[in-house]
Protein backbone atom coordinates (compact mmCIF):
# COMPACT_ATOMS: atom_id res chain seq x y z
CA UNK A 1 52.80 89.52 167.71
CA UNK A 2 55.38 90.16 170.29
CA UNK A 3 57.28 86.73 172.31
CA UNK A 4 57.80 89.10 176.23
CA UNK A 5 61.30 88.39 175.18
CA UNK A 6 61.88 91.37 177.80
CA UNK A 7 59.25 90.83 180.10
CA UNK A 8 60.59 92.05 183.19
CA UNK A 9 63.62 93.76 182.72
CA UNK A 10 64.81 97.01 182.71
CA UNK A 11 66.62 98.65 179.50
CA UNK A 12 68.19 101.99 179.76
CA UNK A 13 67.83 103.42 175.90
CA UNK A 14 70.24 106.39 175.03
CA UNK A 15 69.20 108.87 171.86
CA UNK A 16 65.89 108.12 172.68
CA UNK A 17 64.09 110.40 169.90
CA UNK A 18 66.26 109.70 167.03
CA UNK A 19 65.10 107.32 164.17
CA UNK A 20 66.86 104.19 165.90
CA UNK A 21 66.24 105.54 169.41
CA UNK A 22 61.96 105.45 168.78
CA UNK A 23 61.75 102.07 167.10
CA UNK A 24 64.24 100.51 169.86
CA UNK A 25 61.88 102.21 172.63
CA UNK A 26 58.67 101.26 171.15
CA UNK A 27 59.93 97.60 170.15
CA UNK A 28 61.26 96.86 173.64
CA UNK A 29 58.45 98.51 175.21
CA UNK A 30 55.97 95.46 173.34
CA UNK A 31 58.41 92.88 174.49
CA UNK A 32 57.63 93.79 177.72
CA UNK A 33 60.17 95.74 178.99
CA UNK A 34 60.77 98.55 181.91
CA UNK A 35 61.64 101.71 180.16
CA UNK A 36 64.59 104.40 180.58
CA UNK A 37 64.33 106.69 178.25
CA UNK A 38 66.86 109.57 177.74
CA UNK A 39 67.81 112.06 175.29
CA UNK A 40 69.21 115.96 175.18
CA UNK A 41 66.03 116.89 173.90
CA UNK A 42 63.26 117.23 176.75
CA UNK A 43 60.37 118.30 174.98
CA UNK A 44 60.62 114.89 172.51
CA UNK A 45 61.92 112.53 174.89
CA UNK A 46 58.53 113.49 177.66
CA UNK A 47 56.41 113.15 174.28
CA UNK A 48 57.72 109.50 173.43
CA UNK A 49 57.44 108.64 177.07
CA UNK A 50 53.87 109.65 177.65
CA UNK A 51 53.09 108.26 174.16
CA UNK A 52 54.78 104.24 174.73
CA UNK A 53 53.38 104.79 178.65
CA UNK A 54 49.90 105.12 177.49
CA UNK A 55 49.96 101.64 175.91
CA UNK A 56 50.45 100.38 179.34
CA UNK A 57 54.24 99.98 179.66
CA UNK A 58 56.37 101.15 182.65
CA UNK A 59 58.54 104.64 180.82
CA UNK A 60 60.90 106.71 183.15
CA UNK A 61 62.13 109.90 180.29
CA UNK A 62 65.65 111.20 182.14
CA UNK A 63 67.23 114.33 180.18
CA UNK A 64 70.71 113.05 179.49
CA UNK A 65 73.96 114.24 177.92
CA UNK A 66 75.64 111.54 177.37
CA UNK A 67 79.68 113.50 177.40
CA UNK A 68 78.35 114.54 181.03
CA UNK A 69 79.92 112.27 183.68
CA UNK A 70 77.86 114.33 186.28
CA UNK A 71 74.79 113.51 184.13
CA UNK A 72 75.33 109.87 184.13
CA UNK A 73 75.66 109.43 187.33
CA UNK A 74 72.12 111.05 188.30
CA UNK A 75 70.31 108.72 185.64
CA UNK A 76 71.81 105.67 187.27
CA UNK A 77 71.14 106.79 190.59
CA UNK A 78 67.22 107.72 189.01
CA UNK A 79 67.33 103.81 187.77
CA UNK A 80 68.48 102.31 191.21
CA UNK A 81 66.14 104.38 192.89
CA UNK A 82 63.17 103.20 190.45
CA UNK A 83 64.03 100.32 189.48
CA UNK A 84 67.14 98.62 191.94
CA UNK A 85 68.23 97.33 189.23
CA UNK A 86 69.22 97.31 185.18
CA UNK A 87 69.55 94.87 182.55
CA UNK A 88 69.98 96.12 179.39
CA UNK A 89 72.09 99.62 178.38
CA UNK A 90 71.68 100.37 174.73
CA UNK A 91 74.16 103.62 173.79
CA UNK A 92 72.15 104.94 170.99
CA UNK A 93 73.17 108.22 171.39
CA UNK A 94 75.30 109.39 168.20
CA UNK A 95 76.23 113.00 166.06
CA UNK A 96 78.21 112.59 162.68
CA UNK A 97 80.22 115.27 161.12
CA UNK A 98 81.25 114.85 157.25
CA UNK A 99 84.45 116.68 156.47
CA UNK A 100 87.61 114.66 156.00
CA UNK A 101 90.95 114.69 158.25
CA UNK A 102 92.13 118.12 156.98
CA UNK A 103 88.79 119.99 156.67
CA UNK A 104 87.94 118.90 160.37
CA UNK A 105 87.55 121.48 163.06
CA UNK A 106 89.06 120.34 166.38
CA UNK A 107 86.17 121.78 168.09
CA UNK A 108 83.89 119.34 165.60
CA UNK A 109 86.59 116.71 166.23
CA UNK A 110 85.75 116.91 170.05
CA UNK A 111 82.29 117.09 169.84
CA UNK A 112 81.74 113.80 167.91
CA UNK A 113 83.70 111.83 170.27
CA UNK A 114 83.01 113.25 172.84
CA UNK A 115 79.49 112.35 171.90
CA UNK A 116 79.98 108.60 170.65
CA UNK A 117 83.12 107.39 172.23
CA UNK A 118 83.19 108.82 175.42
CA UNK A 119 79.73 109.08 176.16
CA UNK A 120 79.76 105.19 175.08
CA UNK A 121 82.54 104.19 177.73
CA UNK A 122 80.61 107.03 180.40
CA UNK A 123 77.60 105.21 180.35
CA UNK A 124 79.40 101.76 180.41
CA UNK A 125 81.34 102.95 183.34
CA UNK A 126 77.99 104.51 185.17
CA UNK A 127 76.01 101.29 184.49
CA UNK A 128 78.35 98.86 185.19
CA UNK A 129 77.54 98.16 189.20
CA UNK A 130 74.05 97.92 188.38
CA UNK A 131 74.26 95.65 185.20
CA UNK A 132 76.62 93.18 187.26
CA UNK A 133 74.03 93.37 189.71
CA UNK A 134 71.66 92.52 187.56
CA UNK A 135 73.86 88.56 186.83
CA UNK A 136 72.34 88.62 183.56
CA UNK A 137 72.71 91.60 181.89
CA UNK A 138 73.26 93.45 178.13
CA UNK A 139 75.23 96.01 176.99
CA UNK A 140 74.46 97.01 173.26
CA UNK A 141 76.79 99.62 171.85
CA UNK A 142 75.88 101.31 168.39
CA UNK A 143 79.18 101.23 165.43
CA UNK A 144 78.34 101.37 162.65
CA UNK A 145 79.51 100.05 159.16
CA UNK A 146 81.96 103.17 158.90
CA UNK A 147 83.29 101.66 161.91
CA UNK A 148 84.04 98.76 160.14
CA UNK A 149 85.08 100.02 156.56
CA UNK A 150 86.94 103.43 155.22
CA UNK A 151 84.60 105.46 153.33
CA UNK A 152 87.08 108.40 152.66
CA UNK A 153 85.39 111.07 154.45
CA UNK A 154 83.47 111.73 158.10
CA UNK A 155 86.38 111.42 159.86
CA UNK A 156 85.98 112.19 163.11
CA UNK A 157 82.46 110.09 162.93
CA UNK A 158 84.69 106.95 161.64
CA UNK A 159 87.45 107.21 164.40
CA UNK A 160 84.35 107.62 166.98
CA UNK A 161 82.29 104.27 165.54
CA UNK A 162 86.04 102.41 165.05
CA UNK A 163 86.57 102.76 169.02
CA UNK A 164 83.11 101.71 169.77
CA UNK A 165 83.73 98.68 168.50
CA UNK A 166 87.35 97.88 169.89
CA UNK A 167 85.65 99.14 172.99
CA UNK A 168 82.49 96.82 173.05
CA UNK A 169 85.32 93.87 172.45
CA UNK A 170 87.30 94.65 175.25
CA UNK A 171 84.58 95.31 177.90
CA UNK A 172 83.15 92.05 176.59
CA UNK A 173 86.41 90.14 177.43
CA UNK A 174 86.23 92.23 180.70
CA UNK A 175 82.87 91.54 181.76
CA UNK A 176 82.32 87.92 180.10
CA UNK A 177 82.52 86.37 183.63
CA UNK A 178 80.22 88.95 185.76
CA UNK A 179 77.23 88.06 184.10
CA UNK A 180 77.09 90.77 181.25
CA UNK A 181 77.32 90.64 177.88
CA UNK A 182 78.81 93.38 175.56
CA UNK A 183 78.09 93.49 171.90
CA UNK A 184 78.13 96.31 169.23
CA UNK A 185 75.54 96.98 165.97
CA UNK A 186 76.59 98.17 162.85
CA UNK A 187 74.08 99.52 160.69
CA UNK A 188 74.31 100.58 157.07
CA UNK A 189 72.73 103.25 155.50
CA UNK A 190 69.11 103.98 157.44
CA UNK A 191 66.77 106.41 156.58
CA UNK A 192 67.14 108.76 159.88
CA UNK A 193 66.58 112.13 160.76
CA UNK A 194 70.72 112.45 161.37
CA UNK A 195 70.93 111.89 157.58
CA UNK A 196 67.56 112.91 155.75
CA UNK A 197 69.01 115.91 154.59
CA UNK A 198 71.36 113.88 152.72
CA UNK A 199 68.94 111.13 151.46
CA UNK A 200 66.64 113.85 150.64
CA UNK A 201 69.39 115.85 148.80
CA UNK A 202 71.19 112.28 146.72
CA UNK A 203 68.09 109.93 146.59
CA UNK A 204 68.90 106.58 145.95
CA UNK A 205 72.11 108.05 143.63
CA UNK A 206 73.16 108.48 147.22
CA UNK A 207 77.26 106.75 146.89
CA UNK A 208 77.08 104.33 149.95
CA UNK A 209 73.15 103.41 148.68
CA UNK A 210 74.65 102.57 144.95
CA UNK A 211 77.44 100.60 146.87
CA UNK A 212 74.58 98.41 148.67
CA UNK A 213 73.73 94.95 147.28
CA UNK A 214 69.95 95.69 147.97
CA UNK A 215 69.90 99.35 146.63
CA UNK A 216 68.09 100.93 149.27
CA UNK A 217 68.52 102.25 152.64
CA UNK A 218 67.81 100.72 155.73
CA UNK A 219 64.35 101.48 158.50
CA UNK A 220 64.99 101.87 161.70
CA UNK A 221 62.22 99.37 162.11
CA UNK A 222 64.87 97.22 160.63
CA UNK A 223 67.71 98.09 162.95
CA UNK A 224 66.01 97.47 166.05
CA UNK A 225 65.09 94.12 165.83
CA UNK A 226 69.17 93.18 165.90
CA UNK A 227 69.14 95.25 168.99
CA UNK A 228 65.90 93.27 170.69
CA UNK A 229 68.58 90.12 169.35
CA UNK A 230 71.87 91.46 171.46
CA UNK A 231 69.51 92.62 174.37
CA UNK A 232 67.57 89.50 175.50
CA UNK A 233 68.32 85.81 175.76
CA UNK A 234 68.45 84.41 172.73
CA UNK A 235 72.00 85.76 172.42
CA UNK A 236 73.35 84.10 175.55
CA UNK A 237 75.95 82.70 174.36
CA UNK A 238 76.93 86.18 172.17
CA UNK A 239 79.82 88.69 173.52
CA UNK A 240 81.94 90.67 171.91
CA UNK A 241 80.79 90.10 168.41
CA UNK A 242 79.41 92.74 165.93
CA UNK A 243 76.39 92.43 164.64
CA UNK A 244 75.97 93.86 161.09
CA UNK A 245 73.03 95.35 159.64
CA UNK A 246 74.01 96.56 156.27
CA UNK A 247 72.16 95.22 153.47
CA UNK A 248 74.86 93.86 152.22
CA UNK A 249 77.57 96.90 151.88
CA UNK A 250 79.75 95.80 153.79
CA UNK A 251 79.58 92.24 151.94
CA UNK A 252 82.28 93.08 148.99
């Protein structure tokens, strides 16, 4: 059962074929919404288009790297030209490294934020005419709860997430009267490709999994729907806030 709470508009998804990428796509896509889809990966990305297309919902699949400026600016340009307009950005697009602050490579170092903090404030910055444009519009940024907490390692992933969600606040306060909103989701431990290895590897002995309340990790099935939340009206009145999807780690 799906309530069209998109029907209409057009959502930009970054990190399209990841775990949280798919179930945003294919979520938004039943609540009736225009599709961007992009990703690094061509072969996937065409794949997922043609696949949520065939159930009868409009899918544009851009290549995208989201530390490309250049690269930005053709996908919004592709969206104007399609579309004329966009409502919804959701910066999906993520990479984690796991060493600590002395067995972190400054090439790794770069990469990751490159990656997650600038490509966040790129796309922002690309979007931005079109989602004022757009006089009701939704930026959802992806954190995460290791932007919120220490964990003691991955830290060039941490600093990256941490930023992302100073950087949702302020664009939030910027934006809050030009008609878009700016929010950031932090989920816990999901069962995604980027960490399957791990999962696979630790099981449910996995530390961060032991230090949930519920004992498990999260579906991306479960992520998505705080996404649809931040994206589409029912959040109005929402800005700046972080949205936490953790089950419960972040609790004690």
């Amino acid at each position: 059962m799906t309530g069209q709470r998109l029907a209409g508009k057009v959502a930009l998804i970054t990190g399209a074929t990841g775990g949280l990428g798919t179930a945003t796509a294919e979520l938004f896509a039943r609540e009736g919404a225009r599709l961007v889809l992009t990703d690094i990966t061509e072969g996937p990305l065409h794949d997922l288009a043609q696949r949520i297309g065939a159930g009868g919902s409009e899918v544009v699949a851009a290549r995208l790297d989201v530390s490309s400026a250049r690269e930005w600016g053709e996908v919004v340009t592709l969206v104007r030209d399609r579309f004329a307009t966009l409502d919804v950005l959701v910066n999906l697009a993520g990479i984690v490294d796991w060493p600590g602050i002395e067995d972190t490579r400054e090439a790794d170092w770069d990469r990751v934020v490159d990656v997650n903090q600038k490509g966040t404030w790129l796309g922002m910055r690309a979007a931005m005419p079109l989602l004022r444009a757009s006089g009701n519009a939704s930026v959802v940024n992806t954190s995460s709860v290791l932007g919120l907490v220490g964990s003691g390692a991955a830290a060039a992933y941490q600093a990256s997430k941490g930023a992302v969600r100073l950087l949702s606040k302020t664009a939030a306060v910027e934006y809050a009267r030009q008609g878009v909103r700016v929010n950031s989701v932090h989920p816990g431990v999901i069962a995604t490709p980027m960490i399957q290895e791990l999962l696979d590897e630790q099981g449910d002995q996995q530390p961060d999994i032991q230090r949930t309340p519920m004992r498990r990790a999260g579906r991306a099935d479960e992520i998505a729907p705080a996404i649809l939340f931040l994206a589409c009206d029912d959040s109005s009145f929402v800005t700046g806030s972080e949205l936490v999807v953790d089950g419960g780690l972040t609790a004690h």
